[in-house]
N, C-alpha and C. Protein backbone atom coordinates (compact mmCIF):
# COMPACT_ATOMS: atom_id res chain seq x y z
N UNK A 1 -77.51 -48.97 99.84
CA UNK A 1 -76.84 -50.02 99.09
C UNK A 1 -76.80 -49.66 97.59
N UNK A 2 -78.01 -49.23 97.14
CA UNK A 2 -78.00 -48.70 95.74
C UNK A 2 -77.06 -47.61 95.61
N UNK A 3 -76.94 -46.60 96.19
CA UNK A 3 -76.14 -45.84 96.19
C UNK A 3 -74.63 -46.39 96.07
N UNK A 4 -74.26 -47.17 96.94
CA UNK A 4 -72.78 -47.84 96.49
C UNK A 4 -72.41 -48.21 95.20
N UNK A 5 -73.42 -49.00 94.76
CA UNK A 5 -73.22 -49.85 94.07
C UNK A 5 -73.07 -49.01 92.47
N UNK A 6 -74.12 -47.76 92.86
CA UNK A 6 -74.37 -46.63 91.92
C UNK A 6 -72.66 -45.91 91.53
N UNK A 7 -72.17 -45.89 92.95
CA UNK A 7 -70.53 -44.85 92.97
C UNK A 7 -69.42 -46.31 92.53
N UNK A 8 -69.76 -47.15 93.06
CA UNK A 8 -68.96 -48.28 92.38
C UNK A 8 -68.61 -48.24 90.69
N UNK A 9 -69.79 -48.55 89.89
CA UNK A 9 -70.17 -48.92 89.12
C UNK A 9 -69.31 -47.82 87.75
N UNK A 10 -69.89 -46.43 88.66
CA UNK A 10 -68.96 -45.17 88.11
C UNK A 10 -67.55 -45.18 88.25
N UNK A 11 -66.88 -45.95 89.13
CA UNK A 11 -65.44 -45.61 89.62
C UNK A 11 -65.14 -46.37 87.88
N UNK A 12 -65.45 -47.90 88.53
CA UNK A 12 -64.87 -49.02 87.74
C UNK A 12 -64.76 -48.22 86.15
N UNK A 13 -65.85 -47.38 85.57
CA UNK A 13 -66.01 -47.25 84.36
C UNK A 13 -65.22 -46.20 84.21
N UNK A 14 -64.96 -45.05 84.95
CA UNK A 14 -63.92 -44.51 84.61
C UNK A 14 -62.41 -44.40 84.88
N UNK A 15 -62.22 -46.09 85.63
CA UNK A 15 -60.57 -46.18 85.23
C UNK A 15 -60.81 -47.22 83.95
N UNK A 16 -61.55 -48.06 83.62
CA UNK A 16 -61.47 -48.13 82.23
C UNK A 16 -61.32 -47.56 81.00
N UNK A 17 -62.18 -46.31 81.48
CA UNK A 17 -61.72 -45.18 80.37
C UNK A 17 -59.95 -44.41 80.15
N UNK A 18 -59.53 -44.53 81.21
CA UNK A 18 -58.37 -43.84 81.57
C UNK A 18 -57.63 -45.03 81.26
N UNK A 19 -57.69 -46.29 81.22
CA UNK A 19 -56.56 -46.89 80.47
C UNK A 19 -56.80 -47.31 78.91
N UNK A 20 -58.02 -46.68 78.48
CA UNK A 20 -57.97 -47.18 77.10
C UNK A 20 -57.60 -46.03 76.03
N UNK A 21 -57.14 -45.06 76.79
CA UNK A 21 -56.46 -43.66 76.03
C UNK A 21 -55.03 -44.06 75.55
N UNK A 22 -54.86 -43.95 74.30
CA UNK A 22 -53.98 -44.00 73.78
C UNK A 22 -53.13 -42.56 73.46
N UNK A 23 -51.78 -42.39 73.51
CA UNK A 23 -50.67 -41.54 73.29
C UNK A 23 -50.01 -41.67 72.16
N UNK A 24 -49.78 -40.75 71.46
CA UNK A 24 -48.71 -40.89 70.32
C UNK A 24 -47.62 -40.20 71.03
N UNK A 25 -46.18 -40.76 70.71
CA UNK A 25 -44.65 -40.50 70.80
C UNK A 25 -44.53 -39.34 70.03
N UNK A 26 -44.21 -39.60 68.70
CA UNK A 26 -44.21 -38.95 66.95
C UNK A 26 -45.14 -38.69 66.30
N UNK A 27 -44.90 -38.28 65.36
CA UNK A 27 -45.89 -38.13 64.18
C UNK A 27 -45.21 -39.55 62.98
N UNK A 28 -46.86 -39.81 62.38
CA UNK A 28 -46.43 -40.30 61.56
C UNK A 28 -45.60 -40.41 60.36
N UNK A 29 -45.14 -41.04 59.75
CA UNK A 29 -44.25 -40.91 58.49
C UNK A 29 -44.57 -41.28 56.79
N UNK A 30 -45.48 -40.36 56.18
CA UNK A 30 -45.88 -41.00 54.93
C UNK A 30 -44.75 -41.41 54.27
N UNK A 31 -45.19 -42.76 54.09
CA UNK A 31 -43.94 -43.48 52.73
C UNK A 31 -43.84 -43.46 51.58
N UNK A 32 -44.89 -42.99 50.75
CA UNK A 32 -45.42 -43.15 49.72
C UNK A 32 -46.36 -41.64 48.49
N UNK A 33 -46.02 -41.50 47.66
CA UNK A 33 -46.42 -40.39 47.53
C UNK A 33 -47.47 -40.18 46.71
N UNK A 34 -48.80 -39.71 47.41
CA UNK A 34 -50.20 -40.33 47.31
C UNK A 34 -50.80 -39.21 46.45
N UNK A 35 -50.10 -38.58 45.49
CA UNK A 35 -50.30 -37.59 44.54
C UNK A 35 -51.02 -37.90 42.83
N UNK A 36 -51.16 -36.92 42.35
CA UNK A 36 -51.77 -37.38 41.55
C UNK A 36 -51.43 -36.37 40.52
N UNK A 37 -50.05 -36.20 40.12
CA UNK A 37 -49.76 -35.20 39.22
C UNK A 37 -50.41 -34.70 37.92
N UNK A 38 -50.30 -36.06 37.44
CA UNK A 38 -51.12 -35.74 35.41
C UNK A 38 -52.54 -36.06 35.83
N UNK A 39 -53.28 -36.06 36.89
CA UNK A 39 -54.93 -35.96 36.97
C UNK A 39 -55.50 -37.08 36.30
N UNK A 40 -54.86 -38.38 36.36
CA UNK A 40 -55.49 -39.37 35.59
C UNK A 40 -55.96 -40.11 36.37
N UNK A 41 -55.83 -40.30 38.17
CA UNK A 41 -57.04 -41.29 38.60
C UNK A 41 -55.65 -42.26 39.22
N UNK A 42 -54.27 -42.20 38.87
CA UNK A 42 -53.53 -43.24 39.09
C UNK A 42 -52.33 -42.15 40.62
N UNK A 43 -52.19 -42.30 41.71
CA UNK A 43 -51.45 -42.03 42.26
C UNK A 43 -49.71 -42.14 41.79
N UNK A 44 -48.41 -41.48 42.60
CA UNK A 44 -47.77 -41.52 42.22
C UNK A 44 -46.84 -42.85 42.21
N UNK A 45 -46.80 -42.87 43.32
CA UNK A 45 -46.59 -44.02 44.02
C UNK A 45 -46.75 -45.51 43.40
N UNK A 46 -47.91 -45.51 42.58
CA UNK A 46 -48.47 -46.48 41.31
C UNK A 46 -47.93 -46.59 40.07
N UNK A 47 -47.66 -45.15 39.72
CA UNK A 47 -47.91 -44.35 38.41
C UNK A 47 -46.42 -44.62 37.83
N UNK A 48 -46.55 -45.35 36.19
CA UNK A 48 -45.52 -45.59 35.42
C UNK A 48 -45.68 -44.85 33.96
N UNK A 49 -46.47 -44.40 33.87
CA UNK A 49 -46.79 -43.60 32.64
C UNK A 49 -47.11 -42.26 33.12
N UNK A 50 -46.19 -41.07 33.36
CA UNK A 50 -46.15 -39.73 33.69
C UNK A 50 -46.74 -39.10 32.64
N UNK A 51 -47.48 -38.15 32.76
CA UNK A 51 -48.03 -37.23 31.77
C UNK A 51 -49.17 -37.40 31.16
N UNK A 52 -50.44 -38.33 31.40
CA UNK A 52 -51.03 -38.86 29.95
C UNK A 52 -51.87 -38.03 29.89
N UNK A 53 -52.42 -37.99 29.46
CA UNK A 53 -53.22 -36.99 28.26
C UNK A 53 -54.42 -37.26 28.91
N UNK A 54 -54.83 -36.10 28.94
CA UNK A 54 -56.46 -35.81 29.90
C UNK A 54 -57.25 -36.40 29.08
N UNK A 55 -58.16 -37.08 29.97
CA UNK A 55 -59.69 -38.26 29.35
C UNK A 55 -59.39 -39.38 28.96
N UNK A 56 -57.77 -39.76 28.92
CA UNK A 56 -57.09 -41.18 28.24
C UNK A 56 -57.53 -42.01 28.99
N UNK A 57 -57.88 -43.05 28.10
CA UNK A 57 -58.02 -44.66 28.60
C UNK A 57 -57.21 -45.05 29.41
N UNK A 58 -56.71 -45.77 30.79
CA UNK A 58 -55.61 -45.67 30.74
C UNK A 58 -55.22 -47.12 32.40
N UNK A 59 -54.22 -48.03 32.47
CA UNK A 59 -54.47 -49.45 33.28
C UNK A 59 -54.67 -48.98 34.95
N UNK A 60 -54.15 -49.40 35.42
CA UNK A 60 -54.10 -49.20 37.16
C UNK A 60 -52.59 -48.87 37.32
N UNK A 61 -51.87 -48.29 36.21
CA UNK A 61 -50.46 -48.03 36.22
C UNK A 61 -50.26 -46.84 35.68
N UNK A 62 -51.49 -46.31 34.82
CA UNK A 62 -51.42 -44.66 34.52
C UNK A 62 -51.07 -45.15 33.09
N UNK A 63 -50.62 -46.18 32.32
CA UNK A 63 -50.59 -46.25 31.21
C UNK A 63 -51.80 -46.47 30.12
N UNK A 64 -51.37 -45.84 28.92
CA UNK A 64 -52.23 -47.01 27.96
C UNK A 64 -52.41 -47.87 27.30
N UNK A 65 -52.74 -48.40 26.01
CA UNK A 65 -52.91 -49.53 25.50
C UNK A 65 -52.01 -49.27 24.73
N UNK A 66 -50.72 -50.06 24.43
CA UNK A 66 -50.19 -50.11 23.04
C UNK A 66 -50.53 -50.66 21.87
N UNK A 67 -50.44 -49.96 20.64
CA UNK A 67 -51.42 -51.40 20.04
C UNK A 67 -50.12 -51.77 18.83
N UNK A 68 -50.01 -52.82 18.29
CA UNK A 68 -48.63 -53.03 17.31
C UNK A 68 -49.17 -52.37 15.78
N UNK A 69 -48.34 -52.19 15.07
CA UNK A 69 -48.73 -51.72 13.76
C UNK A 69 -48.03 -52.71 13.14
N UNK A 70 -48.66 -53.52 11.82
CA UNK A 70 -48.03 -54.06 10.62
C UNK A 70 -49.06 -53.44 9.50
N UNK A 71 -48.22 -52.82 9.00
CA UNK A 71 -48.93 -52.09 7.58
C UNK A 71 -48.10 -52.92 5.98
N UNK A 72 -48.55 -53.05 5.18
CA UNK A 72 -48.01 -53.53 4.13
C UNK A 72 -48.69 -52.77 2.84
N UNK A 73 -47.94 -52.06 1.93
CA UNK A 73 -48.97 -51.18 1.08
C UNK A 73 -48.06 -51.15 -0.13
N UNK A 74 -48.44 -51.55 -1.18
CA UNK A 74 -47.61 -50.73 -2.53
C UNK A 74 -47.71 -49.44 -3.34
N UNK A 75 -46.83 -49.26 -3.34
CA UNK A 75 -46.66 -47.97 -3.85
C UNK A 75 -46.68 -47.35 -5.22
N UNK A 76 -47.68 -47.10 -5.63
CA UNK A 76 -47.87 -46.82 -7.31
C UNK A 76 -46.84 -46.09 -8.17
N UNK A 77 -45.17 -46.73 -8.05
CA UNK A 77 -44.32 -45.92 -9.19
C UNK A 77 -44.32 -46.65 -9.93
N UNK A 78 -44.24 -46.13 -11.18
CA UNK A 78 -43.36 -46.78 -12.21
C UNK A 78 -42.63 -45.99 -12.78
N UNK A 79 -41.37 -46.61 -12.15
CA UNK A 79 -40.02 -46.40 -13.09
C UNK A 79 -39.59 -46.83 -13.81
N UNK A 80 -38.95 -45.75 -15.28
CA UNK A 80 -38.75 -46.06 -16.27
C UNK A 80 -38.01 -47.55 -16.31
N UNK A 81 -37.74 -48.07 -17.64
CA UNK A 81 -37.13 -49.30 -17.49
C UNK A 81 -35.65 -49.35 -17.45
N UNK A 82 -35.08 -50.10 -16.76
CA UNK A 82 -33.88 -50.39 -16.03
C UNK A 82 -33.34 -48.49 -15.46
N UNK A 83 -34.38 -48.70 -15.01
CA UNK A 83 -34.10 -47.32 -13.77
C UNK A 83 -34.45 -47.23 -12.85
N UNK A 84 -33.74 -46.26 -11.79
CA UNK A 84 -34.44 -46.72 -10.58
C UNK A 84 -34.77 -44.68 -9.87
N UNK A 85 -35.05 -44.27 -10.68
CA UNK A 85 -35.20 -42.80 -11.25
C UNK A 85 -36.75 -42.46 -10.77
N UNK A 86 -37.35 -41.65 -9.44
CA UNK A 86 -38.71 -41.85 -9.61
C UNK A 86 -39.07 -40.56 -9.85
N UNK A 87 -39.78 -40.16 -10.95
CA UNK A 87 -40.76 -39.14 -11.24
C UNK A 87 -41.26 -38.19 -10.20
N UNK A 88 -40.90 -36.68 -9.90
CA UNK A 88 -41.70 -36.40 -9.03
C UNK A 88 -43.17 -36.16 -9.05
N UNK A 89 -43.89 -36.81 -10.37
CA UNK A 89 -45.21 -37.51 -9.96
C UNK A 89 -45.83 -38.24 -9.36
N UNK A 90 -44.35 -38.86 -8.69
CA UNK A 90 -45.15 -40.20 -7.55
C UNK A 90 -44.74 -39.51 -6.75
N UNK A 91 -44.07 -38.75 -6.44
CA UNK A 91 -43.59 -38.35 -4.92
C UNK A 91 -45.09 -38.15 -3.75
N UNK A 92 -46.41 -38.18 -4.57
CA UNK A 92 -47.09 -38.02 -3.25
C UNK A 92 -47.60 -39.54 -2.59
N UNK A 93 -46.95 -40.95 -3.25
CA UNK A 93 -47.00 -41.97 -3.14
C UNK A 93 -46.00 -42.35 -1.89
N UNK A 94 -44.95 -41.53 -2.16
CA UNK A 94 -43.96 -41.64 -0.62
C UNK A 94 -44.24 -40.67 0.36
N UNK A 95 -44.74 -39.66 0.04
CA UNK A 95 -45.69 -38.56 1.34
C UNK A 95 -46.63 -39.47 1.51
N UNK A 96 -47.13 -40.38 1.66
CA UNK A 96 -48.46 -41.28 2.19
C UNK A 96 -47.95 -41.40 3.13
N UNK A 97 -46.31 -42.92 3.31
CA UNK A 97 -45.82 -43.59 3.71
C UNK A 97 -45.15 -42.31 4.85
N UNK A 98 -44.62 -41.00 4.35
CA UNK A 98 -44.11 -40.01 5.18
C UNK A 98 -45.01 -39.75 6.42
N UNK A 99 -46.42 -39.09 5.88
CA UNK A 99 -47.31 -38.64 6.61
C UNK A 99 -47.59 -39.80 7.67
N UNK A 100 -47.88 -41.25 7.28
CA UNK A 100 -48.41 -42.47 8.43
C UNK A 100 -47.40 -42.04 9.64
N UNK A 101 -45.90 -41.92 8.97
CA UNK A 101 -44.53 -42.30 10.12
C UNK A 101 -44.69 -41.08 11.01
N UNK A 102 -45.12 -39.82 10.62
CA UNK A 102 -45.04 -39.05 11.68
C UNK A 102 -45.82 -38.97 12.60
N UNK A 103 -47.42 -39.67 12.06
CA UNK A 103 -48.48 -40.30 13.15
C UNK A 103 -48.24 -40.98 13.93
N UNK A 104 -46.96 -41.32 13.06
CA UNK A 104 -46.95 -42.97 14.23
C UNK A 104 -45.51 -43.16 14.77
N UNK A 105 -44.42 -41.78 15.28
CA UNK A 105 -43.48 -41.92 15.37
C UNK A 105 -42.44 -43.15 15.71
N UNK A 106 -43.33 -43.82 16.63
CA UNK A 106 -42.50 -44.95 16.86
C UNK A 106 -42.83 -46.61 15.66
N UNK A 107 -42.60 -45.93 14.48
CA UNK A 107 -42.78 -47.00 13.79
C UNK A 107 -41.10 -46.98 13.05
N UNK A 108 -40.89 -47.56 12.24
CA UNK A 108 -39.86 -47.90 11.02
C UNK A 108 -40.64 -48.76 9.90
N UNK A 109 -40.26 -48.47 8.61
CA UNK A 109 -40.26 -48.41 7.24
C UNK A 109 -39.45 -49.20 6.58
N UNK A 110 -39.73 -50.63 6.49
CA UNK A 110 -38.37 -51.27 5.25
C UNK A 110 -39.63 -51.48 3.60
N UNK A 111 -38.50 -50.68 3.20
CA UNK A 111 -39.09 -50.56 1.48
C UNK A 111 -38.25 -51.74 0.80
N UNK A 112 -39.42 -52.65 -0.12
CA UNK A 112 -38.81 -53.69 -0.57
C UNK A 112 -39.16 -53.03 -2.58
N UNK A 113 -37.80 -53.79 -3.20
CA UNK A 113 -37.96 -53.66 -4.08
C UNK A 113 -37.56 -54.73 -4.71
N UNK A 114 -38.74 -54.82 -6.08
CA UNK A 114 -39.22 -56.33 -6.69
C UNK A 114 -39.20 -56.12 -8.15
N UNK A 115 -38.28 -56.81 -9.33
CA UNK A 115 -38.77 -56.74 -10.02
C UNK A 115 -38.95 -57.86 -11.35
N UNK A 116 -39.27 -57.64 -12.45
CA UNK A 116 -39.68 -58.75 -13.34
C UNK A 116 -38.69 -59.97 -14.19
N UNK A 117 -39.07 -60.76 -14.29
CA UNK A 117 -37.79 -61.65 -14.49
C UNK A 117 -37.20 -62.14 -16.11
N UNK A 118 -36.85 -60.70 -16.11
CA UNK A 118 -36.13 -60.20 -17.59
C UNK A 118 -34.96 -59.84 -17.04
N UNK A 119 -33.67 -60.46 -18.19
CA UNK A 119 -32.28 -59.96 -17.65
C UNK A 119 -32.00 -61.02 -16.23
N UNK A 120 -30.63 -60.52 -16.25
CA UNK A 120 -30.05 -61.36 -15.79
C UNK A 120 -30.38 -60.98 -14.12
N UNK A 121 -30.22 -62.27 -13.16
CA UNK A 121 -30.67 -62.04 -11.65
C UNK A 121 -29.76 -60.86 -10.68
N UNK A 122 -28.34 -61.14 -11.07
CA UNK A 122 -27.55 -60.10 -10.25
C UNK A 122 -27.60 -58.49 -11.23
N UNK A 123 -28.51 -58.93 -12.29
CA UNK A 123 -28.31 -57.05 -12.59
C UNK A 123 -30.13 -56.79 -11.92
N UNK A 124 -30.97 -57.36 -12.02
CA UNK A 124 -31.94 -57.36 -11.06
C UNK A 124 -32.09 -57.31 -10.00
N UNK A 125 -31.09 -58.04 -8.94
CA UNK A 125 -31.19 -57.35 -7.70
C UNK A 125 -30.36 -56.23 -7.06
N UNK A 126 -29.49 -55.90 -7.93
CA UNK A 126 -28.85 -54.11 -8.11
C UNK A 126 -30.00 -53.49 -8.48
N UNK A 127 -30.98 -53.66 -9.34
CA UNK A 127 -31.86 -52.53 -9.97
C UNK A 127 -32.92 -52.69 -8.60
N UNK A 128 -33.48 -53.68 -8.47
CA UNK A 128 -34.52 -53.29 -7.32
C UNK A 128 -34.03 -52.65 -5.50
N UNK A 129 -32.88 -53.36 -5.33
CA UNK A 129 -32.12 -52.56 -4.13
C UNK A 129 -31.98 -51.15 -4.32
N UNK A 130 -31.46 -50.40 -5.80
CA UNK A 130 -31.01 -49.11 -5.80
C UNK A 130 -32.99 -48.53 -6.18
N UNK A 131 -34.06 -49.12 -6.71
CA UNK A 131 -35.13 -48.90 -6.65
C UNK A 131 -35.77 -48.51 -4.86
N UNK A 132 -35.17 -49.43 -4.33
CA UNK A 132 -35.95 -49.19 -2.76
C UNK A 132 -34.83 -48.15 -1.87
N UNK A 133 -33.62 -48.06 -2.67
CA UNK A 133 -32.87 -47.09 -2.22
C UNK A 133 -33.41 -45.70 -2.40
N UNK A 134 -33.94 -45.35 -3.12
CA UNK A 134 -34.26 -44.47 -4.08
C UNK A 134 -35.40 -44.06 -3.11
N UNK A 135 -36.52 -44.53 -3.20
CA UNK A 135 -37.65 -44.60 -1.66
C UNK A 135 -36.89 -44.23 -0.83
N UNK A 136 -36.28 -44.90 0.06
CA UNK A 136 -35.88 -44.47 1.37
C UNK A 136 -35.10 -42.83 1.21
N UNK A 137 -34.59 -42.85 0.18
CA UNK A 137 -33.74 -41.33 0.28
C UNK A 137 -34.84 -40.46 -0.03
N UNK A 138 -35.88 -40.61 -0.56
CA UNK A 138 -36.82 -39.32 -0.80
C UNK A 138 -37.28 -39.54 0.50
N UNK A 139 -38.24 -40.51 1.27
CA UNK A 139 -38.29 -40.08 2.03
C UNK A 139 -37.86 -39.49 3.12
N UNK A 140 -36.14 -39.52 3.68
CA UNK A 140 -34.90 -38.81 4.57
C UNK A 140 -35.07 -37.76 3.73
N UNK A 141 -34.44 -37.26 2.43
CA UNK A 141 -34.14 -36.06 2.40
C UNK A 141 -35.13 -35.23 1.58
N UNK A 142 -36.07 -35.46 1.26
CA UNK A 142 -37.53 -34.63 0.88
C UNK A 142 -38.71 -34.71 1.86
N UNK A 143 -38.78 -35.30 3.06
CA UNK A 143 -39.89 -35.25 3.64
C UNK A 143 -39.41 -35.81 5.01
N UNK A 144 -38.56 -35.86 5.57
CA UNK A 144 -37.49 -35.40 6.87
C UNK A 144 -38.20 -36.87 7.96
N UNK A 145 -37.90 -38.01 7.28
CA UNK A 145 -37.87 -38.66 7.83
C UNK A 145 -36.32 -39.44 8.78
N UNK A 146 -36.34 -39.49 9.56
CA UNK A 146 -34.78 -40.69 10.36
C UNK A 146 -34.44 -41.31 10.11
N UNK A 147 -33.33 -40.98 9.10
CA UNK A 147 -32.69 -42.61 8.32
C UNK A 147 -32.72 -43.83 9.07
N UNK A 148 -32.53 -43.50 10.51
CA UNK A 148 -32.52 -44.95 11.43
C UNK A 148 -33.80 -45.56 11.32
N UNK A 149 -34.86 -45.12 10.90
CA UNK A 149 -36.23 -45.55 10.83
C UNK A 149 -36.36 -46.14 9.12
N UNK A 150 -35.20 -45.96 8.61
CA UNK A 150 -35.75 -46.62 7.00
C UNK A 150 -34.55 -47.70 6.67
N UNK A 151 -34.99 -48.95 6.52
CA UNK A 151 -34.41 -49.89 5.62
C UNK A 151 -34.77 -49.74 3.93
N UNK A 152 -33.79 -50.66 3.12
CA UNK A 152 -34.06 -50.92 1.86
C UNK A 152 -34.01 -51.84 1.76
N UNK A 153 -34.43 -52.92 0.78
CA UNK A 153 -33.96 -53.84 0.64
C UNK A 153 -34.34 -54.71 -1.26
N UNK A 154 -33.46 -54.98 -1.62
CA UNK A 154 -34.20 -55.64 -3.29
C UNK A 154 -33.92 -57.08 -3.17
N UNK A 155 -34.96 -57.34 -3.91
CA UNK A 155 -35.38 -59.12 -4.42
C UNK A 155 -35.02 -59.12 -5.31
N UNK A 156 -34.81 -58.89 -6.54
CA UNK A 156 -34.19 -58.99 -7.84
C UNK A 156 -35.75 -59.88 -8.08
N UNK A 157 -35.80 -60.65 -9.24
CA UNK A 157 -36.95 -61.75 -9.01
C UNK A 157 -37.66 -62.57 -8.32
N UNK A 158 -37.25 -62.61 -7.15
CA UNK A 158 -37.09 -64.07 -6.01
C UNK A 158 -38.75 -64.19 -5.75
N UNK A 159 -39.49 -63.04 -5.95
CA UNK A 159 -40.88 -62.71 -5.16
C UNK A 159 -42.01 -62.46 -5.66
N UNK A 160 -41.78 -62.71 -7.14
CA UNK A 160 -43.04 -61.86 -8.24
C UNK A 160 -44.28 -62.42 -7.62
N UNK A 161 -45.18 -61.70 -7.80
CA UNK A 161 -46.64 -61.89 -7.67
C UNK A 161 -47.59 -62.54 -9.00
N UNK A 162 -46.93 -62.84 -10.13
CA UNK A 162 -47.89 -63.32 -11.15
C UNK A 162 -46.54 -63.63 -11.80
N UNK A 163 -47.01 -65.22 -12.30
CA UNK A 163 -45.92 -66.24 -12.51
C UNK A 163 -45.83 -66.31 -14.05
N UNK A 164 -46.62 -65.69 -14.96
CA UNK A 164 -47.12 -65.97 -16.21
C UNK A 164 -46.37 -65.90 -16.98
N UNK A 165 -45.61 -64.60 -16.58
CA UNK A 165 -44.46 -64.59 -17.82
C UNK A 165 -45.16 -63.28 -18.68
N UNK A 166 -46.35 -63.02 -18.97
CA UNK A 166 -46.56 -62.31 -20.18
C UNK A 166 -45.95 -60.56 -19.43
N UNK A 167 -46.42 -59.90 -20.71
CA UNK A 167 -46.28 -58.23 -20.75
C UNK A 167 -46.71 -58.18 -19.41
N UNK A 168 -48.43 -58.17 -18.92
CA UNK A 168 -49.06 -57.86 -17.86
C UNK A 168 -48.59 -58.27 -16.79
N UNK A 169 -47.87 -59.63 -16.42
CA UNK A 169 -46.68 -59.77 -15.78
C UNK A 169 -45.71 -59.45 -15.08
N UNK A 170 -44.99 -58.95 -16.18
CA UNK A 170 -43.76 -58.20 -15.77
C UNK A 170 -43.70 -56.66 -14.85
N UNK A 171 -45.08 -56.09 -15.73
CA UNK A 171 -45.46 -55.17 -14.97
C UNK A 171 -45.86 -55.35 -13.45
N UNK A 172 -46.60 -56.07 -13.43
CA UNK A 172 -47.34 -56.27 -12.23
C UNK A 172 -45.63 -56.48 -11.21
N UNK A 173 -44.82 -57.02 -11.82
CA UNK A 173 -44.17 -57.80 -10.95
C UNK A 173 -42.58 -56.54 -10.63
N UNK A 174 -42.85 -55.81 -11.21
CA UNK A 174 -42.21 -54.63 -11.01
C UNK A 174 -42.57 -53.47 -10.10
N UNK A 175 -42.24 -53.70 -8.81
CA UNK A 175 -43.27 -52.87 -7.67
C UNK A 175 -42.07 -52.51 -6.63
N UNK A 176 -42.94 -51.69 -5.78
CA UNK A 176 -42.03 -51.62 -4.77
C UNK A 176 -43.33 -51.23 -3.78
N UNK A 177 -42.85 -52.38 -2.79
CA UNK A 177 -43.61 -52.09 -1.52
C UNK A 177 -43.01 -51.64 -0.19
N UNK A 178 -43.76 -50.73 0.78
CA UNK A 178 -43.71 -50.48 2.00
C UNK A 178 -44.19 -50.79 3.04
N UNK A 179 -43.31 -51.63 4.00
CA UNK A 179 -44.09 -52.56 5.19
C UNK A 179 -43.73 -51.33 6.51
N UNK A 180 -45.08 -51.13 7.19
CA UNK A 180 -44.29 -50.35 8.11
C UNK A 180 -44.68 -50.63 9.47
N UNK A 181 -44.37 -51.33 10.09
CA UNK A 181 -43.61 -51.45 11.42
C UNK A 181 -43.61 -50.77 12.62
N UNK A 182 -43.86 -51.20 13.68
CA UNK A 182 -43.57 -50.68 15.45
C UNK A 182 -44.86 -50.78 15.96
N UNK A 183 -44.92 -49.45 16.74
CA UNK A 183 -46.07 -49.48 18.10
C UNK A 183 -46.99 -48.22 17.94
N UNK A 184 -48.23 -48.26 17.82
CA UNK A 184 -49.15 -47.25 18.36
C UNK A 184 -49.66 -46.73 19.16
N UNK A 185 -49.11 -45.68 19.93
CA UNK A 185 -49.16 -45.11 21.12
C UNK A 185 -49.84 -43.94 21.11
N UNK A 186 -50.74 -44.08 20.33
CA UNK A 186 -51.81 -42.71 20.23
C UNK A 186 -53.06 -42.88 21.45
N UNK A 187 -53.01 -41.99 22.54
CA UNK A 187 -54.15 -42.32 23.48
C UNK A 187 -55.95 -42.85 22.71
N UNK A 188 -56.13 -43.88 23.23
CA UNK A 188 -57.48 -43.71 23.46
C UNK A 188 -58.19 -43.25 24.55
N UNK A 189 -59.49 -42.44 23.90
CA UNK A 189 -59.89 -41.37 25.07
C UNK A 189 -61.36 -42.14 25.61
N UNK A 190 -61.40 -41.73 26.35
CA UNK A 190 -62.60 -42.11 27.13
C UNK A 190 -63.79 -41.54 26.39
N UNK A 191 -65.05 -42.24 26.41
CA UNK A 191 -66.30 -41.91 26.01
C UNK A 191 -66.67 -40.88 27.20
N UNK A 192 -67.84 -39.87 27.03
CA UNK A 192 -68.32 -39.01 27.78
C UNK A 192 -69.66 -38.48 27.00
N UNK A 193 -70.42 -37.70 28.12
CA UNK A 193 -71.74 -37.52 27.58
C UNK A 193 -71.05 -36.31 26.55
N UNK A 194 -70.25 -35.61 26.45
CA UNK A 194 -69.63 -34.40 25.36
C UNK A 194 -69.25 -35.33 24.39
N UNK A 195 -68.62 -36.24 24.05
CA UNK A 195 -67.94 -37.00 22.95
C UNK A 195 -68.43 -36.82 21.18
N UNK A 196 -69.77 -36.94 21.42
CA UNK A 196 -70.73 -36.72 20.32
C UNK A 196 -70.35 -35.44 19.98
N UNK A 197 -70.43 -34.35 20.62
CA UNK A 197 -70.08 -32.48 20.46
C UNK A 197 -69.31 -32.58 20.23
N UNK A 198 -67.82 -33.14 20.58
CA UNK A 198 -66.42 -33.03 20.24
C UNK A 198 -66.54 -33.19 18.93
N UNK A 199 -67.03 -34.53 18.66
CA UNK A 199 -66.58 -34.87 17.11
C UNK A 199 -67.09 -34.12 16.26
N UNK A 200 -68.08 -33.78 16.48
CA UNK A 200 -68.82 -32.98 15.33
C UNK A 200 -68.31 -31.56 15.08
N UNK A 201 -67.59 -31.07 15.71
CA UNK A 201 -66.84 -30.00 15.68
C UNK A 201 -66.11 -29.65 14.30
């Protein structure tokens, strides 16, 4: 009886086995392309920022952080009076503003020009427009910036910074500033036990 029950017991278990075998038809079909070109951790398939820069910070999309730029800075000329003529002694005052833009390609530059409230308003805001004109062209054609990246623009009086009226005044109120504008897209890199060595380099 044991014996039956022994050859039974075996049958039953191996037509169970024989119907729980599964067959494939085909081969499967990857949909998706599970690559990892620029080595950043983000597949392709995911990946909206191609290329980034090895050790970059970077989302679950392969991108990084943009960060906005508003810069506002004045620019130490002084031009002669009722001129808009700048010394190439200041010229390394507009290589500042040159050098930031190429760090920061995706920015733009509107140069404002301001000045003191002597003389009449419409010959003042000719003198400070052709003043911030004057900026923008050194920087295009002395230091090879994209005209599409530079505005001008003059206030004639509308904006002074010191209301007083005196000598010290007028000066002060005779400026020309550079606001500069867009996005910073310079990677941030990841910390690592090397980071310290890098820098010190």
């Amino acid at each position: 009886m044991r014996t039956f029950i022994l050859i039974l017991s075996v049958t039953l278990l191996a037509g169970c086995s024989m119907r729980d075998i599964a067959t494939m038809d085909g081969a499967t079909t990857q949909v998706h392309d599970l690559n990892d070109n620029d080595r950043d951790g983000v597949i392709v398939a995911r990946e909206r920022c191609t290329e980034t820069v090895g050790g970059a910070t970077i989302d679950n999309y392969g991108c990084g952080k943009i960060k906005p730029i508003n810069e506002r800075q004045e620019l130490k000329i002084l031009f002669p009076n009722d001129s808009y003529y700048i010394d190439p002694m200041y010229y390394d005052q507009v290589e500042i503003i040159a050098t930031f833009m190429r760090q920061f390609p995706n920015t733009k530059v509107t140069i404002e020009g301001h000045c003191s409230k002597t003389g009449s308003y419409e010959h003042n805001l000719a003198l400070s427009q052709n003043r911030a004109n004057a900026v923008t062209t050194a920087l295009s054609e002395r230091f090879g910036i994209e005209p599409d990246r530079l505005t001008a623009i003059g206030y004639s009086f509308d904006r002074p910074i010191d209301l007083s009226e005196t000598a010290m005044a007028h000066t002060r109120n005779r400026r020309v500033i550079a606001e500069v504008t867009g996005e910073d897209t310079t990677a941030d890199m990841k910390w690592n036990i090397y980071t310290v060595d890098e820098e010190v380099k």
